[in-house]
C-alpha atoms as a PDB file:
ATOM      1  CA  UNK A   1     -48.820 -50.967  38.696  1.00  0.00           C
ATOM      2  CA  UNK A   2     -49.336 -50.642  42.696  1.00  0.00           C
ATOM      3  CA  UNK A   3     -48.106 -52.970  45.019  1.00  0.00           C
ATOM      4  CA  UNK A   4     -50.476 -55.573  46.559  1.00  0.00           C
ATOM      5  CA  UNK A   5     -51.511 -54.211  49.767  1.00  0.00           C
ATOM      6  CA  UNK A   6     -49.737 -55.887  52.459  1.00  0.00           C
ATOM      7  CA  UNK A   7     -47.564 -57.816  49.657  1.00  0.00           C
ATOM      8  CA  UNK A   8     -44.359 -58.357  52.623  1.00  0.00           C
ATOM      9  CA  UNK A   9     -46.369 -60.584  54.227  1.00  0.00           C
ATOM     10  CA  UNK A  10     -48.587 -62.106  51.478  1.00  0.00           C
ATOM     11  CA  UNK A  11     -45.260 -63.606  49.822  1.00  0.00           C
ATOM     12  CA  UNK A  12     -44.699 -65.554  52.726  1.00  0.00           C
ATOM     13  CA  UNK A  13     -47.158 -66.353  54.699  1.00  0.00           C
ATOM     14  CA  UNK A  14     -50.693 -67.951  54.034  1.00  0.00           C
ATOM     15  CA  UNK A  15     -53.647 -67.638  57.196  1.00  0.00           C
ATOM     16  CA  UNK A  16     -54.995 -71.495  57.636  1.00  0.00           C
ATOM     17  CA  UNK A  17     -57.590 -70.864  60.646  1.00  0.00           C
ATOM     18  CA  UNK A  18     -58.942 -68.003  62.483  1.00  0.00           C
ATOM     19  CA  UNK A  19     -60.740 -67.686  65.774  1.00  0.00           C
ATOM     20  CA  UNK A  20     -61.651 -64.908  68.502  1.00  0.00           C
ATOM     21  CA  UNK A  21     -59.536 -63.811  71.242  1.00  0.00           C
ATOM     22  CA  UNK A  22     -62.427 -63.050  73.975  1.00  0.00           C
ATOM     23  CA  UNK A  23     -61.449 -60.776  76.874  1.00  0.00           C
ATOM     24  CA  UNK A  24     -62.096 -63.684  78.835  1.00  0.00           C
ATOM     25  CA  UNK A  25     -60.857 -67.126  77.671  1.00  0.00           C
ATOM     26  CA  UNK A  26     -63.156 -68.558  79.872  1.00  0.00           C
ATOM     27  CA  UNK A  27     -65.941 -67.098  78.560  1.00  0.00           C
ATOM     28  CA  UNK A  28     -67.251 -67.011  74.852  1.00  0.00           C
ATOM     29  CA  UNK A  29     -70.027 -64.542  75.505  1.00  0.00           C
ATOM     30  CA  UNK A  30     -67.359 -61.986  76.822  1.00  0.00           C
ATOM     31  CA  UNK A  31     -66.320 -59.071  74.755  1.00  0.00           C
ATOM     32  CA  UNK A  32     -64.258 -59.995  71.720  1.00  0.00           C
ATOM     33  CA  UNK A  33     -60.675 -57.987  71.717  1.00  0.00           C
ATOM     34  CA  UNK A  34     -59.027 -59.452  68.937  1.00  0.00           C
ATOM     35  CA  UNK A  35     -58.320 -62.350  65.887  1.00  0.00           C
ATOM     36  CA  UNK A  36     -56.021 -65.228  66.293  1.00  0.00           C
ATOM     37  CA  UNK A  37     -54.663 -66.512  63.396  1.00  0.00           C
ATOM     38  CA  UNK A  38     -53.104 -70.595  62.672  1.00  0.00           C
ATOM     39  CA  UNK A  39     -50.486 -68.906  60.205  1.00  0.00           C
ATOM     40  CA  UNK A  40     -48.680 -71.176  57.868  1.00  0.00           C
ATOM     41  CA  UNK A  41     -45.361 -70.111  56.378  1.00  0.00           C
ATOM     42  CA  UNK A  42     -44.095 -72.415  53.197  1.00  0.00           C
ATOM     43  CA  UNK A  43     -40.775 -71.149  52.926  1.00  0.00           C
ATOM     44  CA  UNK A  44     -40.117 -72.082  56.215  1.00  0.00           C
ATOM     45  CA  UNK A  45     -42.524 -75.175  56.428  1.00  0.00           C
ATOM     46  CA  UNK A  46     -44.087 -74.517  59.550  1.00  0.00           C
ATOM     47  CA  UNK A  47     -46.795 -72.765  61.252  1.00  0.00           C
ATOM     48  CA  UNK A  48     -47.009 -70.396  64.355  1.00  0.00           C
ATOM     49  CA  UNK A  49     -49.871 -69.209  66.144  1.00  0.00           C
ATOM     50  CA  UNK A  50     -50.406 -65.238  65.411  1.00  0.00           C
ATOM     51  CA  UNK A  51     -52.161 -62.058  66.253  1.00  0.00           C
ATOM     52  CA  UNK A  52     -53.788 -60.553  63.299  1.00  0.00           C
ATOM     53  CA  UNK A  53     -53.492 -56.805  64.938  1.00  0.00           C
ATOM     54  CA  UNK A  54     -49.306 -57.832  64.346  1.00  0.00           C
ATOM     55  CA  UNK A  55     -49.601 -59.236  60.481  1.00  0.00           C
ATOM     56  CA  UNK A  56     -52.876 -57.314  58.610  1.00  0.00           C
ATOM     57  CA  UNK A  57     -50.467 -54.763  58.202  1.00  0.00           C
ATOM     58  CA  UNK A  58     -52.120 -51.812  55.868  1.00  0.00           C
ATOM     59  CA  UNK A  59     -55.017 -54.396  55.233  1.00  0.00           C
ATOM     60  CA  UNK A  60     -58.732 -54.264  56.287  1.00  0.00           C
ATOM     61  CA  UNK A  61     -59.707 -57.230  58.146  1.00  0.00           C
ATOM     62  CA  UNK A  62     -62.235 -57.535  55.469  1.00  0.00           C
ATOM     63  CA  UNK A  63     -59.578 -57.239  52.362  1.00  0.00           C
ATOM     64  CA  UNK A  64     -57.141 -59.698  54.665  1.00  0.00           C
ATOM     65  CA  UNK A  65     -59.595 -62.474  54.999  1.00  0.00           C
ATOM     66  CA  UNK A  66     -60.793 -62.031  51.144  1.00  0.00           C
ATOM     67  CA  UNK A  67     -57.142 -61.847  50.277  1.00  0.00           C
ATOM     68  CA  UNK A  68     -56.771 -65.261  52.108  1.00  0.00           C
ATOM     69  CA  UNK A  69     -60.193 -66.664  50.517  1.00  0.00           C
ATOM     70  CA  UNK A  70     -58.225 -65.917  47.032  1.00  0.00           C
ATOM     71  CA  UNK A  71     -54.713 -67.668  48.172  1.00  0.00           C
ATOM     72  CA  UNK A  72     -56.703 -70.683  49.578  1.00  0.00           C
ATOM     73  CA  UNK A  73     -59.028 -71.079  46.395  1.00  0.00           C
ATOM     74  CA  UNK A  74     -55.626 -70.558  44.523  1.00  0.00           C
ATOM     75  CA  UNK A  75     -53.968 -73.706  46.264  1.00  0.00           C
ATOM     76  CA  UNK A  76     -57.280 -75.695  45.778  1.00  0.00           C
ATOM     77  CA  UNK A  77     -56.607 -75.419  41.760  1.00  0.00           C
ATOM     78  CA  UNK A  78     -53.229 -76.152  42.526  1.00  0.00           C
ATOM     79  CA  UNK A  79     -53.961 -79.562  44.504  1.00  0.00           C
ATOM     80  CA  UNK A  80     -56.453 -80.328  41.858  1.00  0.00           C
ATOM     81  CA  UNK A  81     -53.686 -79.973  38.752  1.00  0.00           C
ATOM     82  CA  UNK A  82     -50.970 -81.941  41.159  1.00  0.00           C
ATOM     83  CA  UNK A  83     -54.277 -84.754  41.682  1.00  0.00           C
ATOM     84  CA  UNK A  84     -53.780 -84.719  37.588  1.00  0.00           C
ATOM     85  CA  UNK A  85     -50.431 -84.406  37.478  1.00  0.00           C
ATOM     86  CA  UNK A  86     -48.043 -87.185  38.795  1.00  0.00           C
ATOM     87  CA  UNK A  87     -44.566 -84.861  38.130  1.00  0.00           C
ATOM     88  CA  UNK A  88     -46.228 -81.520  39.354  1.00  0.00           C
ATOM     89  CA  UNK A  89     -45.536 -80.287  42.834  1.00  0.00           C
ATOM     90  CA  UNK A  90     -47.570 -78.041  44.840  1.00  0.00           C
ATOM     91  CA  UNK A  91     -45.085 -75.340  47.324  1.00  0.00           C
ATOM     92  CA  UNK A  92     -45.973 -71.588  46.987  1.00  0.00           C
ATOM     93  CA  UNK A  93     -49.860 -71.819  47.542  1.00  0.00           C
ATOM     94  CA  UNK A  94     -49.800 -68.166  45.429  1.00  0.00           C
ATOM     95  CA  UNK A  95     -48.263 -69.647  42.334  1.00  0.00           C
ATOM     96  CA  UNK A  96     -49.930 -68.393  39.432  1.00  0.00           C
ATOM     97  CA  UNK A  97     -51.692 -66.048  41.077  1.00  0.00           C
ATOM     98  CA  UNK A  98     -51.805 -62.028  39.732  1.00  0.00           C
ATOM     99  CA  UNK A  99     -50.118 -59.781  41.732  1.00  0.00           C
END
């Protein structure tokens, strides 16, 4: 069994929003130089502000964001169960997912 790629930070973290980082702020037609990213950690319950170039770690951008997709759809089934379910509680936003 391999590891998920970039598993360190997968088991703790979880991307909410993502936006361009333009070479000039002022300007949304400039050159685009990098990915900000809203990041939401639920073992610490809060949320920083983050490069992407600092947490993709050995990740494609493409396999991050689908890898985020998959967590997000994940805590959608897991709001929808708690929605059902008066006594269930909704933390890890990975639970029950396949490593």
């Amino acid at each position: 069994m391999s590891e998920k790629k970039n598993g360190l930070y997968w088991a703790y973290n979880l991307p909410l929003q993502a936006w361009p980082v333009h070479a000039d702020e002022d300007d949304d037609s400039s050159l685009v130089t990098g990915c900000r990213i809203l990041n939401y950690m639920p073992r610490r319950e809060r949320s920083e502000e983050l490069m992407l170039a600092d947490v993709i770690g050995n990740q494609t951008r493409q396999e991050f964001f689908e890898q985020a997709a998959l967590v997000l759809e994940n805590l959608a089934r897991l709001m929808r169960e708690a929605g059902a379910d008066p006594s269930k509680h909704v933390y890890y936003p990975d639970e029950g997912m396949q490593p």
